[in-house]
Protein backbone atom coordinates (compact mmCIF):
# COMPACT_ATOMS: atom_id res chain seq x y z
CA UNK A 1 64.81 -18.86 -44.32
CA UNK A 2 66.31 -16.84 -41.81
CA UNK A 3 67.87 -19.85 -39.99
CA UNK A 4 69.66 -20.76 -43.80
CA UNK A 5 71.41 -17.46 -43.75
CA UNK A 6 72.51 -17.81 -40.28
CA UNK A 7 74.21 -20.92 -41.14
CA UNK A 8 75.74 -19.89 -43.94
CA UNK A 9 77.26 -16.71 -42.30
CA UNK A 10 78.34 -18.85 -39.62
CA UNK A 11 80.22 -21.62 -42.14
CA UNK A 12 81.34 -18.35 -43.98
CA UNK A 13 82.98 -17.24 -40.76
CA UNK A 14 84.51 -20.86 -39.93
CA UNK A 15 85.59 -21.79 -43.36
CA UNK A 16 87.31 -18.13 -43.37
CA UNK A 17 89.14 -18.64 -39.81
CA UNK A 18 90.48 -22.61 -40.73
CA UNK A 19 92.04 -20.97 -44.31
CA UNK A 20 93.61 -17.82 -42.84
CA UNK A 21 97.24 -19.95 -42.57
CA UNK A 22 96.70 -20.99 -46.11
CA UNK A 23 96.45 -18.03 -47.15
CA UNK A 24 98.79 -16.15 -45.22
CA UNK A 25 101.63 -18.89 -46.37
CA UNK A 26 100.57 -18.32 -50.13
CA UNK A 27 101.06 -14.42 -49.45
CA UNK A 28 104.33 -14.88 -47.35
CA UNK A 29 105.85 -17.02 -50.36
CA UNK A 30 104.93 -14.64 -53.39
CA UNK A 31 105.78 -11.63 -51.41
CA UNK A 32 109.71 -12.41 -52.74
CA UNK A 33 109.88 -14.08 -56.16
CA UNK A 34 109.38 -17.25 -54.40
CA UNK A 35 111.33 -17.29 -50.74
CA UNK A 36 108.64 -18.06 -48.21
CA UNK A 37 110.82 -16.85 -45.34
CA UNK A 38 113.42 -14.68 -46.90
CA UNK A 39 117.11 -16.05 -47.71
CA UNK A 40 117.19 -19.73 -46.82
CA UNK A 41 119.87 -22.25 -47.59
CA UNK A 42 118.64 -24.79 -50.75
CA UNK A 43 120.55 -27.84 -48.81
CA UNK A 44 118.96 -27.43 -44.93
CA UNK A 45 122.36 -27.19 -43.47
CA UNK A 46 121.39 -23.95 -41.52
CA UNK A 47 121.89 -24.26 -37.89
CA UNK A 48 118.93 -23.69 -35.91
CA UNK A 49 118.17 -23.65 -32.05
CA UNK A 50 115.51 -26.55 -32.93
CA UNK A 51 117.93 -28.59 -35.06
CA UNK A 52 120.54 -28.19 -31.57
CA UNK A 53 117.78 -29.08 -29.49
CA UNK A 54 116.61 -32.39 -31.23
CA UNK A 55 120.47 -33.52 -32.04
CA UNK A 56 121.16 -33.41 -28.07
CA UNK A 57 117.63 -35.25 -27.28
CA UNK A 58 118.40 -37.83 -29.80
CA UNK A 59 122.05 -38.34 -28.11
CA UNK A 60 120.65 -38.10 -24.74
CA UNK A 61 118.27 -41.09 -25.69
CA UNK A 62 121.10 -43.02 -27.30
CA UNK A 63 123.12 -42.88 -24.37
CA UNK A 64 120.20 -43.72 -21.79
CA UNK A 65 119.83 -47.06 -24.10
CA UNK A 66 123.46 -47.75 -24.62
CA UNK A 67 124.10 -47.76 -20.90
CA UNK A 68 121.72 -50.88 -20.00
């Protein structure tokens, strides 16, 4: 019986550990009426260092291929 309880506390422990985001993302977005991340733009337009970064990959690649 003893090796049924270790189990479980073990699964308790994983199952715990692989929902944390979950529930850390359900907390973030109630915290304000509904924002997950504060003020956000509805549209996306929002300029981002990530957005920059993939717009001058994608042009670097075009230009690689447009050369040959």
């Amino acid at each position: 019986m003893a090796d049924v309880t270790g189990i479980f506390i073990i699964m308790l422990l994983v199952a715990s550990a692989a929902f944390a985001p979950l529930g850390y993302f359900i907390y973030k977005y109630t915290k304000k009426n509904g924002d997950p991340f504060g003020d956000t733009e509805p549209h996306g337009d929002s300029h981002s260092a990530v957005n920059d970064l993939a717009e001058k990959a994608i042009h670097f690649v075009k230009s690689r291929i447009g050369k040959k």
